[in-house]
C-alpha atoms as a PDB file:
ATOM      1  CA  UNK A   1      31.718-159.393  20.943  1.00  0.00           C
ATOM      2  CA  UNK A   2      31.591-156.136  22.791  1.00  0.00           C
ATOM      3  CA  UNK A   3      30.026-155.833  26.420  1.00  0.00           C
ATOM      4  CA  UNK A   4      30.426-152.454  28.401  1.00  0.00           C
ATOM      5  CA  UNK A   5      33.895-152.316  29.624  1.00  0.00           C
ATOM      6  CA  UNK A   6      35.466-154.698  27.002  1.00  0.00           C
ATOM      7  CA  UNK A   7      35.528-156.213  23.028  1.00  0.00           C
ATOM      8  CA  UNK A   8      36.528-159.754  23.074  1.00  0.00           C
ATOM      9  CA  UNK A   9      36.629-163.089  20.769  1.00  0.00           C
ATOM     10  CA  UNK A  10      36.268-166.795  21.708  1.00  0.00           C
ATOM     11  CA  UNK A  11      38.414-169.625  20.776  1.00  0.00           C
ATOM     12  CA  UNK A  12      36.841-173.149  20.932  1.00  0.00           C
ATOM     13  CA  UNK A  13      37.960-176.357  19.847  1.00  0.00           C
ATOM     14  CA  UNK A  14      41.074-178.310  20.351  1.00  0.00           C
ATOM     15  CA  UNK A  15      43.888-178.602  21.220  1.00  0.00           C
ATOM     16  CA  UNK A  16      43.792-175.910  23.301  1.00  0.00           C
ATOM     17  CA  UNK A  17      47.326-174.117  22.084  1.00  0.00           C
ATOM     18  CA  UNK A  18      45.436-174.030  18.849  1.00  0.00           C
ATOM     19  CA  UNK A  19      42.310-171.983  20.526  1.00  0.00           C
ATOM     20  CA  UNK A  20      44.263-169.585  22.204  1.00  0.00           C
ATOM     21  CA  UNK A  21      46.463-168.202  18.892  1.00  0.00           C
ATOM     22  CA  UNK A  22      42.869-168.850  17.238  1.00  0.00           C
ATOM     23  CA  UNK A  23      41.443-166.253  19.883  1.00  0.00           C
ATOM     24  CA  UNK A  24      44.054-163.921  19.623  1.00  0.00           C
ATOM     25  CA  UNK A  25      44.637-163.861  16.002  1.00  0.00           C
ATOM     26  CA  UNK A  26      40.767-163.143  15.596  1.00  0.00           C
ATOM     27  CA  UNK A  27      41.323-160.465  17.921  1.00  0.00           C
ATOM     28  CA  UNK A  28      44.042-158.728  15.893  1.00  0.00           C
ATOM     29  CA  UNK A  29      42.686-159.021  12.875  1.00  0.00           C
ATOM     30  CA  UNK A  30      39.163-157.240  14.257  1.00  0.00           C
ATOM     31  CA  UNK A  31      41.245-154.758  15.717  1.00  0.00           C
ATOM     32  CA  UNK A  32      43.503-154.235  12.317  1.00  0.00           C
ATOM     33  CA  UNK A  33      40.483-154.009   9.545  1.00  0.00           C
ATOM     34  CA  UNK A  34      38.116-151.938  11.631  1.00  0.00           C
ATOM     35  CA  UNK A  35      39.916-149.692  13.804  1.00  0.00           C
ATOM     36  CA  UNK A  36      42.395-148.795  11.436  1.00  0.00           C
ATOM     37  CA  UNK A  37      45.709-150.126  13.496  1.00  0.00           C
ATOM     38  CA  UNK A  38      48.852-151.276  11.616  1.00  0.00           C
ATOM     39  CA  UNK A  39      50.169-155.259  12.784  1.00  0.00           C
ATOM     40  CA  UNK A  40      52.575-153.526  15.197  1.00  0.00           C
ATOM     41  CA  UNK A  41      50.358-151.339  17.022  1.00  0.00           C
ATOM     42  CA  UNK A  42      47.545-154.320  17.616  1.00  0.00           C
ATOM     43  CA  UNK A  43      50.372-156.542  18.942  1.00  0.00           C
ATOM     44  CA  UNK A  44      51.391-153.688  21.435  1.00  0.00           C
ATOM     45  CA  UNK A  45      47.878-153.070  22.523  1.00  0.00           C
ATOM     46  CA  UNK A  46      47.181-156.717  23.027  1.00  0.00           C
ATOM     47  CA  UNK A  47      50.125-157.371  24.515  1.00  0.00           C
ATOM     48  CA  UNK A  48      49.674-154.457  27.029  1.00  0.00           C
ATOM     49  CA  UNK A  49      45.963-155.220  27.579  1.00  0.00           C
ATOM     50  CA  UNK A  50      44.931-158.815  27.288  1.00  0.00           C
ATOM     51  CA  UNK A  51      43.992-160.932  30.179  1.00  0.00           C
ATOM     52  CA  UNK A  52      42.955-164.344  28.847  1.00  0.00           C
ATOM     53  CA  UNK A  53      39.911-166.351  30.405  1.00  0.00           C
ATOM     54  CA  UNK A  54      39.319-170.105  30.245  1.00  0.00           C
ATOM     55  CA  UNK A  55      35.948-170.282  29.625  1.00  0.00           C
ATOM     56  CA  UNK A  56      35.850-174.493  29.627  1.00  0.00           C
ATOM     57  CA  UNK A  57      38.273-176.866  30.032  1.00  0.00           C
ATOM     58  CA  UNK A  58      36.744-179.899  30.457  1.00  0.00           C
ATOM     59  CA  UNK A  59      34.644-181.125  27.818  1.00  0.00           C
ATOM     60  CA  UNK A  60      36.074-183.041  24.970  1.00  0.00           C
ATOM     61  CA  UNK A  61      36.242-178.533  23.633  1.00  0.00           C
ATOM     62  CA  UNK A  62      38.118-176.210  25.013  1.00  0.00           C
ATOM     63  CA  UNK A  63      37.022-172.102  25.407  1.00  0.00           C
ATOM     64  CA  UNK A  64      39.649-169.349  25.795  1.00  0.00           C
ATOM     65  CA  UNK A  65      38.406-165.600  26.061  1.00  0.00           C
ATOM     66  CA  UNK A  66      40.519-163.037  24.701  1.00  0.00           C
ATOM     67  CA  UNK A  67      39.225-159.755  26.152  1.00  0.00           C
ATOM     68  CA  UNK A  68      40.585-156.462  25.637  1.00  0.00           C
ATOM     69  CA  UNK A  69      39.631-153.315  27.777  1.00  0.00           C
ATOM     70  CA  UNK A  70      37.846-150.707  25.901  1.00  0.00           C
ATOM     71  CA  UNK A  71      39.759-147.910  28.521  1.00  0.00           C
ATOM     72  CA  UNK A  72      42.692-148.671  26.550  1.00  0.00           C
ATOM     73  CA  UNK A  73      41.729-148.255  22.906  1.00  0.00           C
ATOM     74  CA  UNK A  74      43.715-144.932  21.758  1.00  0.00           C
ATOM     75  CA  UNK A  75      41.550-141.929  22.167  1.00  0.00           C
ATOM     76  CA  UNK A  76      39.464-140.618  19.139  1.00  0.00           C
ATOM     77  CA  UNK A  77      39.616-144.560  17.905  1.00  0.00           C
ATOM     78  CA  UNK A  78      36.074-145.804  17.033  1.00  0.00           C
ATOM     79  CA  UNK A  79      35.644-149.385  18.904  1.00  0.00           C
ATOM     80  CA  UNK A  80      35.613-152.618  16.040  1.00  0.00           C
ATOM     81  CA  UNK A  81      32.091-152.718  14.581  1.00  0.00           C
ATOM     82  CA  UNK A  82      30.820-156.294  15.674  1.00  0.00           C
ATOM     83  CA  UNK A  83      27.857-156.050  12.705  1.00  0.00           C
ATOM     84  CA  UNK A  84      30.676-155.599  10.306  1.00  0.00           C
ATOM     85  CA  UNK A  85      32.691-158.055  11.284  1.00  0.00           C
ATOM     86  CA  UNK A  86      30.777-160.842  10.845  1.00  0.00           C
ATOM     87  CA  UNK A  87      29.044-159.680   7.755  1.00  0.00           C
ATOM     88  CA  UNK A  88      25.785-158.899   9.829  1.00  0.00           C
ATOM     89  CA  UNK A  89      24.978-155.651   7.504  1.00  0.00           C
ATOM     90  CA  UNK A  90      21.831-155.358   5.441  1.00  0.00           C
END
């Protein structure tokens, strides 16, 4: 999803080691297809930049947030294209 300030993908489910790597992976991959970066550059971004959020973490589901700040997507790089993503086109 993309708000203002930040793109970022939800994990929910369980366990909740499962929901986090879910979160993050989705995350990566968004930021590989669309915006063009190569495995190792989205793992140094994310690893620089992410700040996790538990959304829930006590019903039976757990939610993780895995936000990214848009301030530190390289220059001149088009943000990940949420309609494409998910198919959303016409």
């Amino acid at each position: 999803m993309k708000q203002k300030f930040e793109i970022f993908t939800i994990g929910n489910g369980r366990p909740f080691e499962q929901i986090l790597q879910h979160a993050t992976t989705e995350l990566l991959r968004w930021l590989q297809e669309d915006s063009g970066l190569d495995p190792k550059g989205a793992h140094i971004l994310l690893g620089t930049g992410v700040r996790y959020s538990i959304a829930n973490s006590f019903n039976p589901a757990y939610s993780v947030v895995c936000p990214l700040p848009k301030s530190i997507l390289p220059s001149g790089m088009d943000e990940p294209d949420i309609d494409t993503y998910f198919g959303t086109n016409e």
